[in-house]
N, C-alpha and C. Protein backbone atom coordinates (compact mmCIF):
# COMPACT_ATOMS: atom_id res chain seq x y z
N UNK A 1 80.31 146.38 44.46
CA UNK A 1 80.71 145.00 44.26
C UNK A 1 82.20 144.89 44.55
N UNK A 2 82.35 143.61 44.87
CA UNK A 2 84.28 143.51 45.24
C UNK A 2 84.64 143.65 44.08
N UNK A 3 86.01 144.20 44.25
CA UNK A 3 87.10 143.90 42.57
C UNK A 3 87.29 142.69 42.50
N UNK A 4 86.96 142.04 43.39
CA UNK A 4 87.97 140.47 43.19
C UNK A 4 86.64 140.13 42.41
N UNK A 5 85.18 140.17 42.74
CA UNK A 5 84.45 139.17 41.96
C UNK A 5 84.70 139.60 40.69
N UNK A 6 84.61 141.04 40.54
CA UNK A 6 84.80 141.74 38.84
C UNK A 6 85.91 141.04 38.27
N UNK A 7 87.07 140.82 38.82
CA UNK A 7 88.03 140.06 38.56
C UNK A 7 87.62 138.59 37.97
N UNK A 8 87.24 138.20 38.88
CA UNK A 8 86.48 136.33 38.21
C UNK A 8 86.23 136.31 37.32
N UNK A 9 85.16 137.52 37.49
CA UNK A 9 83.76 137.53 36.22
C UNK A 9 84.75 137.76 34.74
N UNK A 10 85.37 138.84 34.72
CA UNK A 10 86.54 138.63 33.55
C UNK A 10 87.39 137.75 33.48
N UNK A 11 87.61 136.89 34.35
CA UNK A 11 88.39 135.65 34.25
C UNK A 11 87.73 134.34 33.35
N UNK A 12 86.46 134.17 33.99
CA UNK A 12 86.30 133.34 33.21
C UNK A 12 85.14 133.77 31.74
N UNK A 13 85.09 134.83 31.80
CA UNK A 13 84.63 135.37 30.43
C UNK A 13 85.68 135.01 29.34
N UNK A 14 86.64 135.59 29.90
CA UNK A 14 87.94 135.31 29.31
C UNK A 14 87.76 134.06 28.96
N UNK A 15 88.15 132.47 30.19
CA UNK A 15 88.45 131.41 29.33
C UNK A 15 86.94 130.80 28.96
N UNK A 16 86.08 131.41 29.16
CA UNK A 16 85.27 130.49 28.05
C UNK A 16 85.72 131.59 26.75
N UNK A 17 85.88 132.42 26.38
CA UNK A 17 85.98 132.95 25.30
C UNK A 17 87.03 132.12 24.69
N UNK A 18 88.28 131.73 25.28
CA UNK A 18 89.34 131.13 24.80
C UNK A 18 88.56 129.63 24.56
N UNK A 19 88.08 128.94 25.51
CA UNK A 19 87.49 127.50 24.67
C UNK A 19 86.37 127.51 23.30
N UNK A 20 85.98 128.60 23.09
CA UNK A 20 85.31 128.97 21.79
C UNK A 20 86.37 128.94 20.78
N UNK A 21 87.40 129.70 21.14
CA UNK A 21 88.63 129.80 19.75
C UNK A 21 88.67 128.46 19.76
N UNK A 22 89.25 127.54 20.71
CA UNK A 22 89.83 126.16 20.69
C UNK A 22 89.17 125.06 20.09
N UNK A 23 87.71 125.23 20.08
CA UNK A 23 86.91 124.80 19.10
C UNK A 23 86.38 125.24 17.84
N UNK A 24 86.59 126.18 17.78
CA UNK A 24 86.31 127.19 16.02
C UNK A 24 87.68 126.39 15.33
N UNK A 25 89.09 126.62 16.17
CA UNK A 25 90.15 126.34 15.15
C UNK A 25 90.35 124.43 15.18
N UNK A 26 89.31 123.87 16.19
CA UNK A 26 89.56 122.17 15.66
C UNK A 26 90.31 121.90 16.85
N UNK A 27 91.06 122.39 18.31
CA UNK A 27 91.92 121.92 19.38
C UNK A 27 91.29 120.88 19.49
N UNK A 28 90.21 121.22 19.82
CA UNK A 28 89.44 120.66 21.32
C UNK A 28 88.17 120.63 20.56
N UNK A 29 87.03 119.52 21.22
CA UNK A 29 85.55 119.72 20.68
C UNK A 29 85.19 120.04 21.84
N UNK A 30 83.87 120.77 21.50
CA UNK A 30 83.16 120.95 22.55
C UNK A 30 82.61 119.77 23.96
N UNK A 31 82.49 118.66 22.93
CA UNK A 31 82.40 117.58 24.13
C UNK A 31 83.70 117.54 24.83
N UNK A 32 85.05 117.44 24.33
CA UNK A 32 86.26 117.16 25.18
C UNK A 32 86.53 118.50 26.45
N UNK A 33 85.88 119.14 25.92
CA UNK A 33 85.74 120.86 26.98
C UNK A 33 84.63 120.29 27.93
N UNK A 34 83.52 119.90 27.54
CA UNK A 34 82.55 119.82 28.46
C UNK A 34 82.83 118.04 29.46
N UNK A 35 83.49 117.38 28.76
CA UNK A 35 84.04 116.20 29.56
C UNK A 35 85.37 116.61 30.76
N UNK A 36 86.34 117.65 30.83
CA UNK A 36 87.05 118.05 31.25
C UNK A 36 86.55 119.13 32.52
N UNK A 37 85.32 119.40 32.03
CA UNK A 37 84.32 120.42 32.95
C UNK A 37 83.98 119.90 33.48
N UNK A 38 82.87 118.88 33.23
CA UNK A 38 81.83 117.58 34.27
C UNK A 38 82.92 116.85 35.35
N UNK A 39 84.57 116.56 34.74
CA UNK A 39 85.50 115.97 35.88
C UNK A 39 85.62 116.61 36.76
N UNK A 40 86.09 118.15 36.30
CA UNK A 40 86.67 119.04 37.53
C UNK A 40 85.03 118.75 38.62
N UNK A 41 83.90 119.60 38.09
CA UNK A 41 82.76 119.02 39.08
C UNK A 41 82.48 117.95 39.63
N UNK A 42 82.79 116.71 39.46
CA UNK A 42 82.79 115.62 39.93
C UNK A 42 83.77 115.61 40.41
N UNK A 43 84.64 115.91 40.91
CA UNK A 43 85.89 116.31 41.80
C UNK A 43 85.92 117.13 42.86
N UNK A 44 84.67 118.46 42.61
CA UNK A 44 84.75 119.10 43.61
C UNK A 44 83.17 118.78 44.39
N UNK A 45 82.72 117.94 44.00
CA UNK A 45 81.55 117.64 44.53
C UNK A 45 81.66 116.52 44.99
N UNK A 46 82.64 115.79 44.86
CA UNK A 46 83.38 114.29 45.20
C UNK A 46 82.95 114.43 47.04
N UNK A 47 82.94 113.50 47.69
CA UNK A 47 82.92 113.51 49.11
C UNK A 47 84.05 113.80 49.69
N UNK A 48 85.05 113.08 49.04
CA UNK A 48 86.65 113.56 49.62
C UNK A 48 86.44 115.26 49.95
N UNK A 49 86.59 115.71 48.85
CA UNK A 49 86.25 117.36 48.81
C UNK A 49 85.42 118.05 49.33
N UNK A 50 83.85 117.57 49.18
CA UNK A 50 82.82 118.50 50.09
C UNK A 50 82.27 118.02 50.77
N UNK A 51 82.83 116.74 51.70
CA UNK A 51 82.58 116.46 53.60
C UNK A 51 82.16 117.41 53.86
N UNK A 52 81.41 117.40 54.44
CA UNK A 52 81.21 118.80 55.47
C UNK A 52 81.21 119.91 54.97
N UNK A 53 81.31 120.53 53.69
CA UNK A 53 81.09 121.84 53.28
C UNK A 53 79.61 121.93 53.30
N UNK A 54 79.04 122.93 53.67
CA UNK A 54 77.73 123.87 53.33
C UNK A 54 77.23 123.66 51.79
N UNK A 55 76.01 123.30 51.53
CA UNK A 55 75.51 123.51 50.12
C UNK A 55 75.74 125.19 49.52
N UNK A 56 76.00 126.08 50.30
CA UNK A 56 76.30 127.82 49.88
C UNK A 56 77.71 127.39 49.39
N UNK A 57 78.76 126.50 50.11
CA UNK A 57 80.20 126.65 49.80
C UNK A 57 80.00 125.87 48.63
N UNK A 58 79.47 125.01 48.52
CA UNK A 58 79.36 124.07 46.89
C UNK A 58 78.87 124.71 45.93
N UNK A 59 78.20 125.08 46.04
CA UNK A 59 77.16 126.26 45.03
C UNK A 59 78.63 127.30 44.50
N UNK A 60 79.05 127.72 45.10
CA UNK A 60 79.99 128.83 45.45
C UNK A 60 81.35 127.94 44.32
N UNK A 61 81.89 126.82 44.71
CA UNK A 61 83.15 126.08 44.54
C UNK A 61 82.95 125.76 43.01
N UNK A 62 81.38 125.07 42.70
CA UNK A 62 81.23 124.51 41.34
C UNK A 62 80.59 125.76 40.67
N UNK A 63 80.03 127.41 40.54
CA UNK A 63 79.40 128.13 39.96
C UNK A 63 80.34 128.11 38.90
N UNK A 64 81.65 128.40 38.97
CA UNK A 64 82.80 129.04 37.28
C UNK A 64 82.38 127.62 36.90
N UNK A 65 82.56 126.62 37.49
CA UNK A 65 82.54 125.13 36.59
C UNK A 65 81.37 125.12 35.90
N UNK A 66 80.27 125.50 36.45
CA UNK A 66 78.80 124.99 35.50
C UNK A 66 78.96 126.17 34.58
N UNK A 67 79.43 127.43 35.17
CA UNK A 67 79.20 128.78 34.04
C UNK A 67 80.17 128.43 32.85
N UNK A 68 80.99 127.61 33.12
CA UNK A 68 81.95 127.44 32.06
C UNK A 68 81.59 126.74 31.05
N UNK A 69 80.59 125.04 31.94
CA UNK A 69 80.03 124.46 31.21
C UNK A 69 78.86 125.12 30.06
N UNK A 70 77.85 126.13 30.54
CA UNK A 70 76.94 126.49 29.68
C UNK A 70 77.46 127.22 28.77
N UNK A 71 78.85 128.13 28.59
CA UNK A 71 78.83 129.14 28.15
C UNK A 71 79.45 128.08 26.64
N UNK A 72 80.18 126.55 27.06
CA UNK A 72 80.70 125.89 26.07
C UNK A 72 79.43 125.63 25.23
N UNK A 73 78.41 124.91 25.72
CA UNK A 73 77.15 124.80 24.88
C UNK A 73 76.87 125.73 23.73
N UNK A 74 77.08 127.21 23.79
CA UNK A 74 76.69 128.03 22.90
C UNK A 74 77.31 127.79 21.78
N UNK A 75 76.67 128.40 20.83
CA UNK A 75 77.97 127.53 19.37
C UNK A 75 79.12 128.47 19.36
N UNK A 76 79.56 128.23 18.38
CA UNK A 76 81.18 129.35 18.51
C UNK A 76 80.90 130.31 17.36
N UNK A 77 79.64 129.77 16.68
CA UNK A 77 79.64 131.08 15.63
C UNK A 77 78.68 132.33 16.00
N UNK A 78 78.40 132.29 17.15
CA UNK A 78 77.07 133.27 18.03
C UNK A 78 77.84 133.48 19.28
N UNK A 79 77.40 134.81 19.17
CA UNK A 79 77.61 135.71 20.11
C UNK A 79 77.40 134.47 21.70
N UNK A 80 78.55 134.90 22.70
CA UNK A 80 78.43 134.36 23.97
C UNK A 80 77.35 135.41 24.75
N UNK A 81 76.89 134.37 25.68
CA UNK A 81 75.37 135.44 26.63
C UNK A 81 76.43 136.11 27.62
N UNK A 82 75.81 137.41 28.05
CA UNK A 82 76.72 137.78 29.14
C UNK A 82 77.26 136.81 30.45
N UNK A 83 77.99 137.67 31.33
CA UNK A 83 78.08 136.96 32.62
C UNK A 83 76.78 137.09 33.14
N UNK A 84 76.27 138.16 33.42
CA UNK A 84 74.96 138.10 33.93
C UNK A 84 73.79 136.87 33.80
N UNK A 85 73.67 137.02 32.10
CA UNK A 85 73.12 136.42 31.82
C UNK A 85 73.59 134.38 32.48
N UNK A 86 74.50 134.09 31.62
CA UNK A 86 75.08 132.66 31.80
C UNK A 86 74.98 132.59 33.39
N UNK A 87 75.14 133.65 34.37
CA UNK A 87 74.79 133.29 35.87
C UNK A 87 73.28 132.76 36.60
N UNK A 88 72.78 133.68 36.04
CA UNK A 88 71.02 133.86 35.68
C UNK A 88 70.99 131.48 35.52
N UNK A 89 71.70 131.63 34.69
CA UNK A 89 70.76 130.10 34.22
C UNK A 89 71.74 129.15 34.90
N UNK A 90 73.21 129.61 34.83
CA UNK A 90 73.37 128.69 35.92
C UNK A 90 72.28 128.38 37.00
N UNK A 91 72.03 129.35 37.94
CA UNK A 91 71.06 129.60 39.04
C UNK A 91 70.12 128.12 38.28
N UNK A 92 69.50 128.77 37.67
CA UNK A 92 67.97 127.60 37.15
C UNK A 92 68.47 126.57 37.25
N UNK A 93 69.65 125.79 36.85
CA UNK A 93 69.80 125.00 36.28
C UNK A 93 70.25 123.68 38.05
N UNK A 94 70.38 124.55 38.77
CA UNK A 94 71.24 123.86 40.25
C UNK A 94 69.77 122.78 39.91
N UNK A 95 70.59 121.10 40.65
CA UNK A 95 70.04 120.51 40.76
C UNK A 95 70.77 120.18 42.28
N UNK A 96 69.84 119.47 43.47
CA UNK A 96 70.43 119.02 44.69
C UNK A 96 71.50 118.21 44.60
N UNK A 97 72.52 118.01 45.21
CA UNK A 97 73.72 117.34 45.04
C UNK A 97 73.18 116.18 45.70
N UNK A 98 74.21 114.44 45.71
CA UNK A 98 73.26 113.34 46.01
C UNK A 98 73.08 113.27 47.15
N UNK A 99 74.23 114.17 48.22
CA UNK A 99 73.19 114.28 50.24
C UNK A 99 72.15 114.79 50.19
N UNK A 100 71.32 115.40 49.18
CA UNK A 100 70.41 116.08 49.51
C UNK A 100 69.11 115.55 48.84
N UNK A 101 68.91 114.07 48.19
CA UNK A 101 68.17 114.06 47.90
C UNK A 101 67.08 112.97 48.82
């Protein structure tokens, strides 16, 4: 596997781990995490942004965004699912973007 993906994969293990603290200690709620998530995706799925990109490059651009999103869903007092895992359901979860329906 590349170092760089191993790299990601601890990257954003990392900040969803950090948006769990941010909601255990009261920052942030989980909705204001998952409203800040759904923008960035609606931003990069915006037309401005993915004209002409490939559904592989979108898939690719929004994966940390949705993995970020599910991993916020989990509560903060339970164990987070692996990367593996949280990738796994990302996968399930792709719905067609609106060129494609």
């Amino acid at each position: 596997m590349n170092v760089a993906n191993l790299q990601l994969e601890g990257l954003l293990m990392a900040v969803a781990s950090i948006n769990q603290v941010l909601v255990r200690k009261g920052v942030l709620s989980v909705e204001d995490i998952d409203i800040a998530l759904r923008k960035a995706e609606a931003i990069e799925t915006g037309e401005e942004r993915s004209g002409g990109m490939s559904e592989s490059s979108r898939d690719a651009v929004n994966f940390p965004i949705r993995l970020l999103e599910l991993a916020n869903q989990c509560q903060p007092e339970t164990d987070m699912p692996s990367f593996s895992k949280l990738a796994r359901m990302v996968g399930q979860m792709k719905e067609p973007y609106n060129d494609q329906r």
